[in-house]
N, C-alpha and C. Protein backbone atom coordinates (compact mmCIF):
# COMPACT_ATOMS: atom_id res chain seq x y z
N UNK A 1 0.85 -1.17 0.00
CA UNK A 1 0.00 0.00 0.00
C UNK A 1 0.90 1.23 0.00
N UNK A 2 0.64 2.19 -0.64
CA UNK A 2 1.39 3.43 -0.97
C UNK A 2 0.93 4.38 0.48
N UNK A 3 1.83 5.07 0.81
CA UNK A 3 1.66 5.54 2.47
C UNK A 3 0.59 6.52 2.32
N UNK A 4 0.46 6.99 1.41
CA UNK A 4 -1.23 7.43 1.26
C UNK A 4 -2.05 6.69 1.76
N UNK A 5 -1.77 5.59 1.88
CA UNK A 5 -3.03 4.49 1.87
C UNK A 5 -3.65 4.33 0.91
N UNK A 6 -3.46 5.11 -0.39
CA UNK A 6 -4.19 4.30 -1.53
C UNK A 6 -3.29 3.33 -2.66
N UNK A 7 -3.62 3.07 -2.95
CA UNK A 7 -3.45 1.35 -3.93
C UNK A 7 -2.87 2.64 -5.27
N UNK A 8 -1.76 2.41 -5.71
CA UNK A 8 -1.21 3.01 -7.21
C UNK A 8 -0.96 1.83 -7.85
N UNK A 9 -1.28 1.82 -9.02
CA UNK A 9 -0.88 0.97 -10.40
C UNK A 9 -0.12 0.11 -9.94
N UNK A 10 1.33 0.49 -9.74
CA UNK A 10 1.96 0.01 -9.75
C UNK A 10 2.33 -1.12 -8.91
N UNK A 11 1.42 -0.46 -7.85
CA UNK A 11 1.46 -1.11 -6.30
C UNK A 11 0.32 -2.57 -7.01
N UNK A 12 -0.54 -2.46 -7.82
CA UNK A 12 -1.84 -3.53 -7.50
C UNK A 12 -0.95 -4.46 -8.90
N UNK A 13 -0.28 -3.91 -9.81
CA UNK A 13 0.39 -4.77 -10.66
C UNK A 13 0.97 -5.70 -10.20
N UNK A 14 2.20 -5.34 -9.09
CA UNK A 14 2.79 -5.98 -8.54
C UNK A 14 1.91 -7.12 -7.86
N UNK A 15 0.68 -6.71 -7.51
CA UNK A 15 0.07 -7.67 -6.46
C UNK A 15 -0.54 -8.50 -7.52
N UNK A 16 -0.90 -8.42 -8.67
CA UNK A 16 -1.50 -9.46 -9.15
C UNK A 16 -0.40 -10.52 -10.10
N UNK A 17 0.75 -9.63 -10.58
CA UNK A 17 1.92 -10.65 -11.25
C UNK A 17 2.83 -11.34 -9.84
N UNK A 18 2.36 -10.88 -8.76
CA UNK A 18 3.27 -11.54 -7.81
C UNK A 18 2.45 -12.82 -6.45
N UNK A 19 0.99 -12.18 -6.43
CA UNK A 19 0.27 -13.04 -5.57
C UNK A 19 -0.86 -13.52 -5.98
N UNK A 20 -1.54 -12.92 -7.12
CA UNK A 20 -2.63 -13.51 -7.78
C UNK A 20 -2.91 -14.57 -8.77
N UNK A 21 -1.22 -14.29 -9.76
CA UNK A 21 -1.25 -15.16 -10.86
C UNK A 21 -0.60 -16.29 -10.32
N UNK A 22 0.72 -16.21 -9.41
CA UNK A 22 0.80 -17.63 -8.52
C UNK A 22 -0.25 -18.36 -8.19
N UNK A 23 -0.90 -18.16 -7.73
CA UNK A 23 -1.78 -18.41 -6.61
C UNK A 23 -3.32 -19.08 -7.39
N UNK A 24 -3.62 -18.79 -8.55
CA UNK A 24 -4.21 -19.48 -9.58
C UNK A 24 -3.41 -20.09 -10.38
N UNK A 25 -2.12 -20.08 -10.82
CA UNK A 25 -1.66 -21.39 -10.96
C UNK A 25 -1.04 -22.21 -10.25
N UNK A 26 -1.31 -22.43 -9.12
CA UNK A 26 -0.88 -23.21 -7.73
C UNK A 26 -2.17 -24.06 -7.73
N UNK A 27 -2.79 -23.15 -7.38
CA UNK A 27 -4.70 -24.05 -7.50
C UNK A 27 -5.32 -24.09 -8.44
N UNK A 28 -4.67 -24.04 -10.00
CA UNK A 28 -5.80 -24.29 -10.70
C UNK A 28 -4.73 -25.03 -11.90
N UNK A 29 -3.39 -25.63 -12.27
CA UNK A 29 -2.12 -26.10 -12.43
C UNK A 29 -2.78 -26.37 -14.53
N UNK A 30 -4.34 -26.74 -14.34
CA UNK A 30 -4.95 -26.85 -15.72
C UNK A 30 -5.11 -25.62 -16.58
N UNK A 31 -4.86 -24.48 -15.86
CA UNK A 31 -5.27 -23.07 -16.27
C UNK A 31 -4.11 -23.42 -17.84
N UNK A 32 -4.92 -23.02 -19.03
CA UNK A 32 -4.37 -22.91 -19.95
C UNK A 32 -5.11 -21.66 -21.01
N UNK A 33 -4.31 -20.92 -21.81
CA UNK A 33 -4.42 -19.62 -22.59
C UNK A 33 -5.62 -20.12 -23.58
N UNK A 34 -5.79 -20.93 -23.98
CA UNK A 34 -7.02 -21.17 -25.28
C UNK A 34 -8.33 -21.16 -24.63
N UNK A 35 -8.45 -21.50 -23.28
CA UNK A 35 -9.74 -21.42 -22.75
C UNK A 35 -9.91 -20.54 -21.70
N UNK A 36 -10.72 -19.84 -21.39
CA UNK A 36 -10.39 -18.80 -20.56
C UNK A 36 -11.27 -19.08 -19.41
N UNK A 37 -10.92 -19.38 -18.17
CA UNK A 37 -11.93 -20.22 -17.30
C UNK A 37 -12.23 -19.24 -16.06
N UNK A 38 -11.34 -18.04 -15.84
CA UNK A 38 -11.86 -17.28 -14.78
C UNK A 38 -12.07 -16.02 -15.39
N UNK A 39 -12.80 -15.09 -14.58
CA UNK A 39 -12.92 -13.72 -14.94
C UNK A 39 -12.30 -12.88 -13.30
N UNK A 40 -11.66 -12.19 -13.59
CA UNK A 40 -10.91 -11.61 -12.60
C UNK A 40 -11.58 -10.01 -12.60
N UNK A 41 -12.51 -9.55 -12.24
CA UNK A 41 -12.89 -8.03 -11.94
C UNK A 41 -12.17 -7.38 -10.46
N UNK A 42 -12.59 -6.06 -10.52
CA UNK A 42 -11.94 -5.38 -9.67
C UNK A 42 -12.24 -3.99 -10.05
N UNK A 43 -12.21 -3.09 -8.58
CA UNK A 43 -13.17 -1.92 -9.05
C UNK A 43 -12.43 -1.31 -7.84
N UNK A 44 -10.88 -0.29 -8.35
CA UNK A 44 -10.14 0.65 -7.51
C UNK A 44 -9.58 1.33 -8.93
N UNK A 45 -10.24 2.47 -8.25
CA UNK A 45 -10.66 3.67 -9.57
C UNK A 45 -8.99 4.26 -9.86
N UNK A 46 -8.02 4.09 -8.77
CA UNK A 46 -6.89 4.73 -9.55
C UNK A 46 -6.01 3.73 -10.51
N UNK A 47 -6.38 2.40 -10.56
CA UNK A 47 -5.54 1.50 -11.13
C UNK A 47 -6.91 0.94 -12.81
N UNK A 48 -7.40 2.03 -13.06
CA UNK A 48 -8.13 1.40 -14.13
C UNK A 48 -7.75 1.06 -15.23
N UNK A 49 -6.40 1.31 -15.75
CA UNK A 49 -6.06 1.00 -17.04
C UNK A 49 -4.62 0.00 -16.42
N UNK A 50 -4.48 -1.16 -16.44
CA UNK A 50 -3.62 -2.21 -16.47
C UNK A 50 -2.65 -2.26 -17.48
N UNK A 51 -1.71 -2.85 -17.07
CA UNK A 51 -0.41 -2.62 -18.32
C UNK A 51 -0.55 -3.84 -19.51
N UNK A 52 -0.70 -3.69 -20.52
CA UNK A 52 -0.80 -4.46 -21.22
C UNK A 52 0.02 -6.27 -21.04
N UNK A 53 1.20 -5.56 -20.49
CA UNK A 53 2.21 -7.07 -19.94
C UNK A 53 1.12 -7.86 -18.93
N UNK A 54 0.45 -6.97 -17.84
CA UNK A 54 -0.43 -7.75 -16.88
C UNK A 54 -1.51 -8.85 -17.44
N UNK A 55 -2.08 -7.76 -18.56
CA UNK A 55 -3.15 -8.38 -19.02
C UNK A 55 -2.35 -9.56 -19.91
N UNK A 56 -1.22 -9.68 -20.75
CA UNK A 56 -0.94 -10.77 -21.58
C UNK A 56 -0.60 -11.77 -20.55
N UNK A 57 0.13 -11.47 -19.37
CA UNK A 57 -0.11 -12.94 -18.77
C UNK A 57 -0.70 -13.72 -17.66
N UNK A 58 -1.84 -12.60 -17.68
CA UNK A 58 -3.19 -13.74 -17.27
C UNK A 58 -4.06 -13.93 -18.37
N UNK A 59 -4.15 -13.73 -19.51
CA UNK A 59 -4.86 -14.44 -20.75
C UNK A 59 -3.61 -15.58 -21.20
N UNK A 60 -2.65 -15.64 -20.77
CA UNK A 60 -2.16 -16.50 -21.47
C UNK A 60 -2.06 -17.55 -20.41
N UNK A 61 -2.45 -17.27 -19.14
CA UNK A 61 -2.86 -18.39 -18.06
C UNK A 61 -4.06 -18.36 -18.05
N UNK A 62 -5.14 -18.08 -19.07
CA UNK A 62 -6.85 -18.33 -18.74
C UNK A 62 -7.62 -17.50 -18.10
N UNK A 63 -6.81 -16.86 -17.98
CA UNK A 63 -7.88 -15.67 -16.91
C UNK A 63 -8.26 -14.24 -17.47
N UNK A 64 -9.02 -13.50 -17.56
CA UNK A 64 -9.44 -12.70 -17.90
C UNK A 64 -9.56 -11.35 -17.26
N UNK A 65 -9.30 -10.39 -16.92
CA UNK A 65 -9.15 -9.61 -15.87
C UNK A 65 -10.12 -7.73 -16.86
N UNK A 66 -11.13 -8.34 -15.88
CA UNK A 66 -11.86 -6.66 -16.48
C UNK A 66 -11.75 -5.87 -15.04
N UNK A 67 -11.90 -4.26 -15.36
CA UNK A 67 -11.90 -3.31 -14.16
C UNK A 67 -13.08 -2.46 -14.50
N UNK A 68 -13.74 -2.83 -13.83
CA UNK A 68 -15.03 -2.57 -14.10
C UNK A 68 -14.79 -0.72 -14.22
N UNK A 69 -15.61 -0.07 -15.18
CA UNK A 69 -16.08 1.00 -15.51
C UNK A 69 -15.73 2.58 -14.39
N UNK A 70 -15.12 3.18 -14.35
CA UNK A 70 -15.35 4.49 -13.67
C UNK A 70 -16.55 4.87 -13.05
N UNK A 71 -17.11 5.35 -11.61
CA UNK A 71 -18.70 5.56 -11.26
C UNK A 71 -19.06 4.60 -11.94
N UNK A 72 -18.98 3.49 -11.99
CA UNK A 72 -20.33 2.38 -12.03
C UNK A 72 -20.66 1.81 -11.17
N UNK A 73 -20.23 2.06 -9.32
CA UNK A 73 -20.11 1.19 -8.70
C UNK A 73 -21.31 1.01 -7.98
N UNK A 74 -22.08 1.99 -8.12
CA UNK A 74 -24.27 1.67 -8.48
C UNK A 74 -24.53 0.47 -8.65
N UNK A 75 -23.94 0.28 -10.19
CA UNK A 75 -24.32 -0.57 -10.76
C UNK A 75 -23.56 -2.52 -10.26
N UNK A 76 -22.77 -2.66 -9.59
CA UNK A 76 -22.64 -3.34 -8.81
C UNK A 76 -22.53 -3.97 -7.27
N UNK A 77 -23.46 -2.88 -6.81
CA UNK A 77 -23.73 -2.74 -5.58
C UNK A 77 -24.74 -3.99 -5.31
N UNK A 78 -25.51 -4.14 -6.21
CA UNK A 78 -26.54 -5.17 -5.70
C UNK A 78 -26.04 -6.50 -5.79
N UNK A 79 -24.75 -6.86 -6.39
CA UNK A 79 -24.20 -7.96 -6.00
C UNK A 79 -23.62 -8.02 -4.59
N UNK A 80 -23.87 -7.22 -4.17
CA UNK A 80 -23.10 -7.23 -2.54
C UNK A 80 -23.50 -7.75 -1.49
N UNK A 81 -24.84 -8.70 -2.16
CA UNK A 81 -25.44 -9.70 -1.08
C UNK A 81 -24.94 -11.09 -0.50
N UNK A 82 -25.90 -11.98 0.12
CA UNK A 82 -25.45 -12.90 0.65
C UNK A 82 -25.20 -14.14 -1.06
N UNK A 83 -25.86 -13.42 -2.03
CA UNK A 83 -25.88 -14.81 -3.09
C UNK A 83 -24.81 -14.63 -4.18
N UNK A 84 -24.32 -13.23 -4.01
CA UNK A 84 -23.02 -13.45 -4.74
C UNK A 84 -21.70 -12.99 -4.11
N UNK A 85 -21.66 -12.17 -3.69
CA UNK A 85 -20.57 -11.83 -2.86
C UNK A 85 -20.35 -12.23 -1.33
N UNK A 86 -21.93 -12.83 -0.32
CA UNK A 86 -21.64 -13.19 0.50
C UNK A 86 -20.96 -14.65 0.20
N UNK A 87 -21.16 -15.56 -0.67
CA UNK A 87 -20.62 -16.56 -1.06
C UNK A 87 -18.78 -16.69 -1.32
N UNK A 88 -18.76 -15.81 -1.78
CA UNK A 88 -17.28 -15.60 -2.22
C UNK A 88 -16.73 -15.69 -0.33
N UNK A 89 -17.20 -14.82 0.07
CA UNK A 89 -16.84 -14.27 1.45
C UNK A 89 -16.64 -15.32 2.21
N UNK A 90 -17.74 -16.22 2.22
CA UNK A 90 -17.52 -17.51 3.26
C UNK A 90 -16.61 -18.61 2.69
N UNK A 91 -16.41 -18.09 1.78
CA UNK A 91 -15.21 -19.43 1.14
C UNK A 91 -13.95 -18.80 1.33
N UNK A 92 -13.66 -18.14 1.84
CA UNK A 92 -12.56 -17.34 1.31
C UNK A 92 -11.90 -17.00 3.09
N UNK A 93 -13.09 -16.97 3.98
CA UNK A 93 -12.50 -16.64 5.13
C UNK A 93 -12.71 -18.12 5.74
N UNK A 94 -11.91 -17.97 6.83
CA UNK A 94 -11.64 -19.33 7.90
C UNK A 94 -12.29 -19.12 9.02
């Protein structure tokens, strides 16, 4: 985290070529580039445009990574229940 406390590019790049893309191919070892089996979203308004290197190698490990839209976050608020995001939540914590 940047001592601002907010998340810069550079800072969330690092986090996804260093703990995200491990970490789906640790647990998922089938992940291959022709089929694309996850979708990776994410919605932190200063990191909206990804470096092209990020994006080539999680499509070329299967994964797909969108950042959802500027002010759209209206529009995904109503996933913030128990049937899609509380789900994620209980799998995810111990």
């Amino acid at each position: 985290m940047h001592e601002s406390g907010s998340v810069t590019l550079d800072i969330f790049e690092e986090y996804l070529m260093k703990v995200i893309l491990p970490f789906l191919k640790r647990q998922f070892p089938d992940l291959r580039k022709d089929v694309q089996e996850f979708i990776l979203v994410y919605d932190i308004p200063s990191v909206h445009n990804v470096s092209d290197k990020v994006l080539t190698a999680f499509l070329e490990a299967g994964v797909i990574i969108y950042g959802l839209p500027p002010n759209s976050t209206h529009w995904s608020q109503p996933c913030d229940n128990r049937a899609v995001f509380g789900a994620f939540k209980r799998g995810t914590t111990t």
